[in-house]
C-alpha atoms as a PDB file:
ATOM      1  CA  UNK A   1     146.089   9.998 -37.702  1.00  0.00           C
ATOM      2  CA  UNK A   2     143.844  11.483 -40.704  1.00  0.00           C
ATOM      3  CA  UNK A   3     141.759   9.656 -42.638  1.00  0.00           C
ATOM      4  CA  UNK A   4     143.167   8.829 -46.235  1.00  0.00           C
ATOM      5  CA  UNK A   5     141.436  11.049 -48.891  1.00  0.00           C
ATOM      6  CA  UNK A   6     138.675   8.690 -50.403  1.00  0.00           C
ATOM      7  CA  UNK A   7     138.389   7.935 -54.179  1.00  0.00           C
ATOM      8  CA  UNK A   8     135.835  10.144 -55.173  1.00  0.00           C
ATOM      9  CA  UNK A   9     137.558  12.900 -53.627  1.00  0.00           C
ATOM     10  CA  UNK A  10     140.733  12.442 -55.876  1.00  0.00           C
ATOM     11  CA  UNK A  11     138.376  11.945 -58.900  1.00  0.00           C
ATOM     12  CA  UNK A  12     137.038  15.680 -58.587  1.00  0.00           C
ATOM     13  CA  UNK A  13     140.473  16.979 -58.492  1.00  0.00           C
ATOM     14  CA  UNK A  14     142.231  17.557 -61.804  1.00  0.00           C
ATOM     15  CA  UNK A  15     145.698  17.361 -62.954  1.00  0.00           C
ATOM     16  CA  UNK A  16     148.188  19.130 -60.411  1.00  0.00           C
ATOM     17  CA  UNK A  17     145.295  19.004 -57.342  1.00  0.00           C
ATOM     18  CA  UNK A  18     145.207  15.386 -58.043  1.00  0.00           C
ATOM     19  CA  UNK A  19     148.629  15.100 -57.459  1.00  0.00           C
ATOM     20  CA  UNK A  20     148.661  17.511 -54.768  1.00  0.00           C
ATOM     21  CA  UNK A  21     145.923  15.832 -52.916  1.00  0.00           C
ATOM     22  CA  UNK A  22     147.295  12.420 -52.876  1.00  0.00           C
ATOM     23  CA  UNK A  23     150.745  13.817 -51.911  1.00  0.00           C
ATOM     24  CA  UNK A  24     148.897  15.646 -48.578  1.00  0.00           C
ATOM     25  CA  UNK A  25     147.208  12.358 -48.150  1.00  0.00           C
ATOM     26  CA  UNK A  26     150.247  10.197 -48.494  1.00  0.00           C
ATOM     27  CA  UNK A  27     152.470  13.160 -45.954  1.00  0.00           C
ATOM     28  CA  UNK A  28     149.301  12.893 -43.274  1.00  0.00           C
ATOM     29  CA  UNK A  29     149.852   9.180 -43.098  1.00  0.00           C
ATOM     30  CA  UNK A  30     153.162   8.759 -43.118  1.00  0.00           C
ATOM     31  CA  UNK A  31     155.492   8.247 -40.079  1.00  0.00           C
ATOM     32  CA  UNK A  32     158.932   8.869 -40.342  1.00  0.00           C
ATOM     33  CA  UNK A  33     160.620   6.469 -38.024  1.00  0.00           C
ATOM     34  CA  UNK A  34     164.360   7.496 -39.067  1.00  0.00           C
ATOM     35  CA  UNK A  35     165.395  10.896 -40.869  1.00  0.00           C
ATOM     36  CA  UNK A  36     168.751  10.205 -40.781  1.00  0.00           C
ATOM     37  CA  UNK A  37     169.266  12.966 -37.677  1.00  0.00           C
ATOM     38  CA  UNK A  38     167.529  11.866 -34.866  1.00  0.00           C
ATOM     39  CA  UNK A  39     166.737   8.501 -32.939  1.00  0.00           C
ATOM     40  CA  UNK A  40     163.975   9.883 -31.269  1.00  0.00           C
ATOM     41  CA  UNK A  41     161.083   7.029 -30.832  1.00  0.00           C
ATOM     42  CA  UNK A  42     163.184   4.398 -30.816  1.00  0.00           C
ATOM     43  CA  UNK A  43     164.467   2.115 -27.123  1.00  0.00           C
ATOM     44  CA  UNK A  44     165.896  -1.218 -26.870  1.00  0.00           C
ATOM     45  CA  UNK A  45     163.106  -4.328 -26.807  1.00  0.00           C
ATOM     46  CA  UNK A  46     161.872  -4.604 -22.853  1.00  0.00           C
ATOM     47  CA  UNK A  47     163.807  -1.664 -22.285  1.00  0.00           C
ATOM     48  CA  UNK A  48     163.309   2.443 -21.664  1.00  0.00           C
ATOM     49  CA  UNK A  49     166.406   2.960 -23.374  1.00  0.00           C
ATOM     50  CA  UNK A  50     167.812   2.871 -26.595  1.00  0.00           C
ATOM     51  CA  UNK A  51     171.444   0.189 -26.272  1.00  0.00           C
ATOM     52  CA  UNK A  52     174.644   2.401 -26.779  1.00  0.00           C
ATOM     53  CA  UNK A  53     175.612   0.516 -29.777  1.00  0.00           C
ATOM     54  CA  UNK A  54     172.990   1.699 -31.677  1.00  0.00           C
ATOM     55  CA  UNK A  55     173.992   4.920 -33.035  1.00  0.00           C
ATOM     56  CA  UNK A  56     173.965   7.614 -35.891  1.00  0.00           C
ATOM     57  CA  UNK A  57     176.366   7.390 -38.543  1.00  0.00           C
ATOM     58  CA  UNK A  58     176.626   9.230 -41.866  1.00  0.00           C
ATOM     59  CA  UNK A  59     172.924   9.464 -41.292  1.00  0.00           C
ATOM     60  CA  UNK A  60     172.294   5.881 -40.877  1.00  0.00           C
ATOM     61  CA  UNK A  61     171.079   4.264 -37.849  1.00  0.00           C
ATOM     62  CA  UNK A  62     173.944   1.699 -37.316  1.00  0.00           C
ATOM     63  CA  UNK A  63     174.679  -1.335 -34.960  1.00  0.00           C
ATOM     64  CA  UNK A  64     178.069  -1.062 -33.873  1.00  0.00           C
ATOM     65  CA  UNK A  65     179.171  -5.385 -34.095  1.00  0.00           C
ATOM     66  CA  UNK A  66     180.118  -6.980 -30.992  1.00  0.00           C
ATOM     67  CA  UNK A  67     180.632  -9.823 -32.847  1.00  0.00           C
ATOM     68  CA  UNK A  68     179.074 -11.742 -30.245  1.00  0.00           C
ATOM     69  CA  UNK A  69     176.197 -13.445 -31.709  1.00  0.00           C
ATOM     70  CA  UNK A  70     172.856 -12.424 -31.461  1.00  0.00           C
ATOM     71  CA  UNK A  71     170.536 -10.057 -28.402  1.00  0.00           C
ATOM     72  CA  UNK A  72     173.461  -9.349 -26.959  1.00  0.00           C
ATOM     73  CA  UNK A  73     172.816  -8.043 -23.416  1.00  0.00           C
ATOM     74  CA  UNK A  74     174.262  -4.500 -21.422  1.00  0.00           C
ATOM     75  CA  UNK A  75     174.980  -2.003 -24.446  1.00  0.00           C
ATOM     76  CA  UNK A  76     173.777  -3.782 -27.372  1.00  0.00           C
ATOM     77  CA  UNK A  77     170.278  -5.360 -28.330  1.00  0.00           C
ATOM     78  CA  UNK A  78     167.152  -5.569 -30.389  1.00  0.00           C
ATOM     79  CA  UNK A  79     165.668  -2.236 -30.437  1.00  0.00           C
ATOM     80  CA  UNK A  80     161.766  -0.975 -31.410  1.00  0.00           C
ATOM     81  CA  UNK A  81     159.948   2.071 -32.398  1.00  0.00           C
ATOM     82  CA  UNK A  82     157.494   2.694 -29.532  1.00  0.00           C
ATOM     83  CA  UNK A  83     154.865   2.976 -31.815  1.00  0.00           C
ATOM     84  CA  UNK A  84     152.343  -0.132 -32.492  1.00  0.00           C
ATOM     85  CA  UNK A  85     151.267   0.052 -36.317  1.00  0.00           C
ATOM     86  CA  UNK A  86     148.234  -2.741 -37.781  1.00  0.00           C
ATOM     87  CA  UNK A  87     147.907  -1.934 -41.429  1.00  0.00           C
ATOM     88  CA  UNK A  88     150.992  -0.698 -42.765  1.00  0.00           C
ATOM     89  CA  UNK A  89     153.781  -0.508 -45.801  1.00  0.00           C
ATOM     90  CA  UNK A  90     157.055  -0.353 -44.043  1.00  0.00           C
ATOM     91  CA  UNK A  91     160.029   1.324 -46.673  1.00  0.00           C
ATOM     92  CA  UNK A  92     163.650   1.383 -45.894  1.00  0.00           C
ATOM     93  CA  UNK A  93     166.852   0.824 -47.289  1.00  0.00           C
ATOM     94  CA  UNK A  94     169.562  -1.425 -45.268  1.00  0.00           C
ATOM     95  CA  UNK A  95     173.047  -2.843 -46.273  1.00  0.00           C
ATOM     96  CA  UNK A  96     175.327  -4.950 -44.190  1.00  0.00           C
ATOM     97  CA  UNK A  97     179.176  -5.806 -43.468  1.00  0.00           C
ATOM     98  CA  UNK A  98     180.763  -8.799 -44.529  1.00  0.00           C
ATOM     99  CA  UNK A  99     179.191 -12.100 -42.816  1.00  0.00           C
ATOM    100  CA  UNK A 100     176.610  -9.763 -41.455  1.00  0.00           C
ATOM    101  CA  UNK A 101     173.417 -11.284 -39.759  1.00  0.00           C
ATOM    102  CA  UNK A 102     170.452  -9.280 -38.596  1.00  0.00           C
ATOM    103  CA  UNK A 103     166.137  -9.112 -39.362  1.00  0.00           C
ATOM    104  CA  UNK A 104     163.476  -6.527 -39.320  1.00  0.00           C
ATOM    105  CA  UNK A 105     160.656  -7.657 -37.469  1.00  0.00           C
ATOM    106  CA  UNK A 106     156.754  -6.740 -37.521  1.00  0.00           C
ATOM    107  CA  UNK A 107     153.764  -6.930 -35.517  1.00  0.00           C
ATOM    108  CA  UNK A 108     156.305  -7.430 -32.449  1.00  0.00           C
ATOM    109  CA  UNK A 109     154.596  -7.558 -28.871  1.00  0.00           C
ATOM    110  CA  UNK A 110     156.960  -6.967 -25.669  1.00  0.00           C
ATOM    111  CA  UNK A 111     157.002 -10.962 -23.958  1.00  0.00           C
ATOM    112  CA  UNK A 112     158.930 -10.205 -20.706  1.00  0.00           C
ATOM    113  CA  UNK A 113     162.403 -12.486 -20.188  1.00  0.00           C
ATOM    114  CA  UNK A 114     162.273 -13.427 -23.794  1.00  0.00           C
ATOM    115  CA  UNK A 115     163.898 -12.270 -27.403  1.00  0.00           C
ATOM    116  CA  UNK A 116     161.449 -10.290 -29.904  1.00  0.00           C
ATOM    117  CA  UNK A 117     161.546 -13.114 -32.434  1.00  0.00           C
ATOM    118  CA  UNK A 118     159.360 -15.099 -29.977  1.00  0.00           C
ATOM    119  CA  UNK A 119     155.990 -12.763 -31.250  1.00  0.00           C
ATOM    120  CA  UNK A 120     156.956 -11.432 -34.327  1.00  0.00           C
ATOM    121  CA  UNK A 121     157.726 -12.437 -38.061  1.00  0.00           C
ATOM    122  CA  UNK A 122     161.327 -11.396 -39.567  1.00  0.00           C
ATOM    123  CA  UNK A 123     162.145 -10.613 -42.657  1.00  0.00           C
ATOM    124  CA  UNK A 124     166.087 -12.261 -42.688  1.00  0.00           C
ATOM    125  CA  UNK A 125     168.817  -9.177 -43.382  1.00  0.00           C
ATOM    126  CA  UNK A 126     171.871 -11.651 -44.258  1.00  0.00           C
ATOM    127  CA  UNK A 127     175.051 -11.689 -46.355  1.00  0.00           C
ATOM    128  CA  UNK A 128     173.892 -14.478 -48.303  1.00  0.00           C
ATOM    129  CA  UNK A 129     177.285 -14.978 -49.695  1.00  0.00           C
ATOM    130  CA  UNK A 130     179.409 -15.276 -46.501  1.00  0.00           C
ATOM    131  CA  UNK A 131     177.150 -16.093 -43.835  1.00  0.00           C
ATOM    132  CA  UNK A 132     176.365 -19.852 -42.873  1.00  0.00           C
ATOM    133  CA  UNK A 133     172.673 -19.254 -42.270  1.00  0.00           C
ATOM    134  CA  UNK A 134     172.008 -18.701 -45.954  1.00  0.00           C
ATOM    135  CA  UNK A 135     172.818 -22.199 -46.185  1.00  0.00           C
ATOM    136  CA  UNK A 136     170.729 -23.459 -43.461  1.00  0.00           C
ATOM    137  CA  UNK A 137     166.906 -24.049 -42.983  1.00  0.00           C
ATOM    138  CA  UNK A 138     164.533 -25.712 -46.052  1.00  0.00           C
ATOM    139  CA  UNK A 139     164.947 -23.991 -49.709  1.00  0.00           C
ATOM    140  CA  UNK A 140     167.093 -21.069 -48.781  1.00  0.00           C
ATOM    141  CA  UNK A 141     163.795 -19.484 -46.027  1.00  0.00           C
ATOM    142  CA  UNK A 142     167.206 -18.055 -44.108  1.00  0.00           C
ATOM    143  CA  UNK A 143     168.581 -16.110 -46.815  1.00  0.00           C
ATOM    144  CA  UNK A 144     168.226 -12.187 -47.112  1.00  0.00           C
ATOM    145  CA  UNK A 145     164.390 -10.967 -47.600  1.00  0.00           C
ATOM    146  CA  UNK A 146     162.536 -14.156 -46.470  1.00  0.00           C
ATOM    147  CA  UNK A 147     160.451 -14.980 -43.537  1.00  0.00           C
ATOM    148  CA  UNK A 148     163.317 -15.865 -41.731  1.00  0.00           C
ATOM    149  CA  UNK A 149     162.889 -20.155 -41.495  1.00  0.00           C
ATOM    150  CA  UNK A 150     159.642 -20.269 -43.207  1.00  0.00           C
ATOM    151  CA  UNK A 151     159.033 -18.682 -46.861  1.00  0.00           C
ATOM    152  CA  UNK A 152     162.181 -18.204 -48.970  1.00  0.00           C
ATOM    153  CA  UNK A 153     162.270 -15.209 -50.954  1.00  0.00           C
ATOM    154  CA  UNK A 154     162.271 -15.716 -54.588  1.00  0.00           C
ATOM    155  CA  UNK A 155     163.731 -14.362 -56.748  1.00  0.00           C
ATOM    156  CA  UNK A 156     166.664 -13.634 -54.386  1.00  0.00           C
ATOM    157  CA  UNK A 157     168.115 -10.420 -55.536  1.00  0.00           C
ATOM    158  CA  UNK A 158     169.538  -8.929 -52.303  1.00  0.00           C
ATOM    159  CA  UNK A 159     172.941  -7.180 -53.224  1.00  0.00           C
ATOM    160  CA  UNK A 160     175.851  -8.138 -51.901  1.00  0.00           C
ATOM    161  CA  UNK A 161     177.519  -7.027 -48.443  1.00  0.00           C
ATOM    162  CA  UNK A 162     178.933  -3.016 -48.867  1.00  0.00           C
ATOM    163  CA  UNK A 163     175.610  -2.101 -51.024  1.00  0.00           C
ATOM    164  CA  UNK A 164     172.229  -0.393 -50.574  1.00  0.00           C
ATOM    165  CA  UNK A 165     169.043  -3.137 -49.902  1.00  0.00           C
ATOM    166  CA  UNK A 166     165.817  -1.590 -50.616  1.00  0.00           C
ATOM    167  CA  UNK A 167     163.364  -3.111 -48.758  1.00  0.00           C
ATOM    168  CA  UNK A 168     159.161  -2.823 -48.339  1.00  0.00           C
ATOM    169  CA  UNK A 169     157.114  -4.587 -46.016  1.00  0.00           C
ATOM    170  CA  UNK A 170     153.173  -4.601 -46.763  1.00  0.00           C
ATOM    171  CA  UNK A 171     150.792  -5.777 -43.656  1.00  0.00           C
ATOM    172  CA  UNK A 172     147.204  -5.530 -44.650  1.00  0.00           C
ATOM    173  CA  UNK A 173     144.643  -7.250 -42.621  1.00  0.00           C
ATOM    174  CA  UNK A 174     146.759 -10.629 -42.442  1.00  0.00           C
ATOM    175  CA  UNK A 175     148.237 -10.257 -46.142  1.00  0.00           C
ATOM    176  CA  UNK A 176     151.890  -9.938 -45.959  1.00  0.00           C
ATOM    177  CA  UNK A 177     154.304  -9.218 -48.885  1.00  0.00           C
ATOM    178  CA  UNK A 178     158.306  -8.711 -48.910  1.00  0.00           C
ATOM    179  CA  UNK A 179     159.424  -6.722 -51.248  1.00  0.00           C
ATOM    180  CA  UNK A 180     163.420  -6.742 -52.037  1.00  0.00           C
ATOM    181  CA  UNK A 181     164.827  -4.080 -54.547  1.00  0.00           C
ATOM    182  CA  UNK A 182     161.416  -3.599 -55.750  1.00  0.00           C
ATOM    183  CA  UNK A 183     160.258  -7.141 -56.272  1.00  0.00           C
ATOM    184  CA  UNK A 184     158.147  -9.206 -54.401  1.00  0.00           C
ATOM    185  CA  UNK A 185     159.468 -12.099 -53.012  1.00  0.00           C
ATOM    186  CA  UNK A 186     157.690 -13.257 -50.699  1.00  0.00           C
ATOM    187  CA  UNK A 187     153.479 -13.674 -49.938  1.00  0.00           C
ATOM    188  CA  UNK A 188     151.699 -14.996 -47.032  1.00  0.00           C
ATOM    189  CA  UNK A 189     148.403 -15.004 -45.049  1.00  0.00           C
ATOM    190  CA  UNK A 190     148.402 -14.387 -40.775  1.00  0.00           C
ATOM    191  CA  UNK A 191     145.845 -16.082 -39.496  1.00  0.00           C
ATOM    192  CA  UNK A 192     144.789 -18.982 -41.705  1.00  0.00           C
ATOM    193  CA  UNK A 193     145.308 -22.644 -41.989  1.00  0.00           C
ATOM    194  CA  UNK A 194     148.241 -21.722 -44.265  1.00  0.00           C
ATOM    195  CA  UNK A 195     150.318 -19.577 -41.731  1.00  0.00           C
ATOM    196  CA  UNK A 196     149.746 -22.277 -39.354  1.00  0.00           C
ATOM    197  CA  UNK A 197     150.957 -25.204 -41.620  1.00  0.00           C
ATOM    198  CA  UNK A 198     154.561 -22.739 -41.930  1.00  0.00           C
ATOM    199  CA  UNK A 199     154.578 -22.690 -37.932  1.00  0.00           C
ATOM    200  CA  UNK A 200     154.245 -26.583 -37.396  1.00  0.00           C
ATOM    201  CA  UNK A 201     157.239 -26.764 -39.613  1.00  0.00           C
ATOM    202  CA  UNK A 202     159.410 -24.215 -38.702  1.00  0.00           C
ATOM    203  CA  UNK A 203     161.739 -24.017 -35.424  1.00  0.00           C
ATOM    204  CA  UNK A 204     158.467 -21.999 -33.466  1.00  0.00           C
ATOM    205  CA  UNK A 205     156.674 -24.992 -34.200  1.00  0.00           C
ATOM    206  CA  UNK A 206     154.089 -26.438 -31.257  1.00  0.00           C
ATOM    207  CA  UNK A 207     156.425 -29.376 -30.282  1.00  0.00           C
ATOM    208  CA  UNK A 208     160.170 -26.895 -30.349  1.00  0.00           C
ATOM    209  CA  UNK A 209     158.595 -23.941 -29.233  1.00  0.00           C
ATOM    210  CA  UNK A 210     155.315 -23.894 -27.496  1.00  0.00           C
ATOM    211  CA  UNK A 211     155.248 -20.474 -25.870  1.00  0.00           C
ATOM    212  CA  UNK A 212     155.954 -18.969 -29.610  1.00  0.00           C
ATOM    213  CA  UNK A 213     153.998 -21.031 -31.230  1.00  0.00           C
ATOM    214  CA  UNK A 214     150.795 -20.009 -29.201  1.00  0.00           C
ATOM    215  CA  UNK A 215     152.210 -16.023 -29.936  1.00  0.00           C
ATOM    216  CA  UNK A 216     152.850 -16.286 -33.462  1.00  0.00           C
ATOM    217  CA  UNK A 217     149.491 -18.012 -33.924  1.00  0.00           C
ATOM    218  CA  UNK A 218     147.712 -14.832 -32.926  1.00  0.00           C
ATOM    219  CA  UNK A 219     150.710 -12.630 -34.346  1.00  0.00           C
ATOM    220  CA  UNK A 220     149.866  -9.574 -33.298  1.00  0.00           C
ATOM    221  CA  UNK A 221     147.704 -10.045 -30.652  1.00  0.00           C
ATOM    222  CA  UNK A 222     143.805  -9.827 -29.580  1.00  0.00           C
ATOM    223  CA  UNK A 223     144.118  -6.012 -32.121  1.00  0.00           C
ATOM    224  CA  UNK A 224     146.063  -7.639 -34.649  1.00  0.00           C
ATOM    225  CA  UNK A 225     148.878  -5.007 -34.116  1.00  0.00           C
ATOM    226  CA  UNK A 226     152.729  -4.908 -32.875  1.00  0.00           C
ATOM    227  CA  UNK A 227     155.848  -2.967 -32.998  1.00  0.00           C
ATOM    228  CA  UNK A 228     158.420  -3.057 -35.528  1.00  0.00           C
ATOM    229  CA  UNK A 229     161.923  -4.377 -34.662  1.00  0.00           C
ATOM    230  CA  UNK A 230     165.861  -3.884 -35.970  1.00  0.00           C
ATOM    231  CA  UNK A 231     168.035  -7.234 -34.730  1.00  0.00           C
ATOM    232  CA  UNK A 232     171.279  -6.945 -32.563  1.00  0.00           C
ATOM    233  CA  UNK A 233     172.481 -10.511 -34.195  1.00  0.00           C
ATOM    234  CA  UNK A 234     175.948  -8.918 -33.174  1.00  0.00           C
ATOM    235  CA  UNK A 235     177.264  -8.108 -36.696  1.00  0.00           C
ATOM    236  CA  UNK A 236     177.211  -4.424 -38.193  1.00  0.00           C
ATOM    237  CA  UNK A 237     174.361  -3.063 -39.848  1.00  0.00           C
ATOM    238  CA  UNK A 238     173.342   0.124 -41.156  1.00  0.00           C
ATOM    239  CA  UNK A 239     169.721   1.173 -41.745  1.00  0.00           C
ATOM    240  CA  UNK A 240     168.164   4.264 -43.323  1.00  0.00           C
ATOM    241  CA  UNK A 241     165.153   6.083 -45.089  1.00  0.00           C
ATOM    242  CA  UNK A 242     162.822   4.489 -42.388  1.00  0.00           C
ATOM    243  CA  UNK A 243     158.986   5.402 -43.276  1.00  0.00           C
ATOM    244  CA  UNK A 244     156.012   3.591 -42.502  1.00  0.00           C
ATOM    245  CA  UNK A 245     152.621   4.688 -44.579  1.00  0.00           C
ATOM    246  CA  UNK A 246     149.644   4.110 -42.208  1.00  0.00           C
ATOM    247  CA  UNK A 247     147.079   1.813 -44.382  1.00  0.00           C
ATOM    248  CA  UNK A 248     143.108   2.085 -43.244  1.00  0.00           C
END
């Protein structure tokens, strides 16, 4: 991946090779994980293969419901880009069907015999209006754009089920931020006393969930890196405009 064009660089430029240069930097570091025409990268979680009911519609990448609940085995399941990304900003735009449930997960490692959410934050995608989880966990941390049973997102602003999310996920060497619609909602620090005060109380905590405790504690591993995740919750979603910007 090239290096991002330093500072000084951009300084000597002037007027349209400013903008020129920063737009070459920006294209060099920029992987486009959906164009809206191919699903090439992407395979279910512990799999080779990407699950059946994960296809392209209207030029969204869609889950096709089973209404099942969630990981659902055979032709449906989480899926990943095979691509493990550190420092990041992850862009895309997402909107979900009535009572729809599903997450975007980062910094995901493959844990044999067990669901993605065991090693990886998730930002909660959610109907907040019709969906029981938005009612659940401490403070709203289970509706849309939080860190799904931890950090609520405030202000919620996610639209409601039918319309266009836009969503941004910043992971810089442990500093997190969800963005929903263009606001932040939602700061935290991997890797610090803080993040591990939000484990012992959430449902990964040491005492409910020792094997993802011990993961999440080191989210992301001995390199501090992971793959990022769409959730078969068994509800229909549709996803598009999926970009990551590689961050040095």
């Amino acid at each position: 991946m090239a290096a991002l064009v330093s500072a000084a660089t951009l300084a000597s430029c002037g007027g349209n090779n400013t903008k020129k240069a920063e737009k070459e930097a920006d294209d060099a570091n920029t992987v486009v994980l959906f164009d809206g025409t191919s699903l090439k990268g992407w395979r279910g979680y512990n799999k080779t293969e990407l699950p059946s009911r994960w296809v392209i519609e209207d030029g969204c990448l869609k889950f096709n419901g089973s209404g099942g609940g969630e990981a659902q085995a055979g032709d449906g399941g989480d899926i990943i880009f095979d691509q493990k990304f550190k420092n990041f900003e992850l862009e895309l735009e997402y909107k979900v069907a009535k009572g729809s449930n599903s997450g975007i997960f980062y910094l995901a490692q493959e844990v044999p015999n067990q669901p993605i959410y065991i090693s990886a934050p998730e930002y909660q995608v959610l109907d907040n209006e019709n969906h029981p989880d938005a009612k659940l966990g401490v403070d709203g941390n289970r509706m849309s754009a939080s860190l799904y049973d931890m950090i609520p997102a405030k202000p919620q602003n996610a639209k409601p089920y039918g319309e266009w999310n836009k969503v941004k996920i910043l992971c810089y060497k442990g500093t997190i931020v969800h963005y929903q619609n263009d606001a932040p909602v939602v700061e935290y620090h991997l890797w610090t006393p803080q993040w591990q005060e939000l484990l012992d109380k959430s449902k990964f905590s040491k005492d409910k969930w020792p094997e993802a405790y011990d993961l999440l504690l080191n989210c992301g591993g001995e390199n501090h890196e992971g793959y990022i995740g769409l959730q078969d919750h068994g509800d229909d979603v549709w996803f598009r405009n999926i970009k990551v910007k590689i961050l040095e």
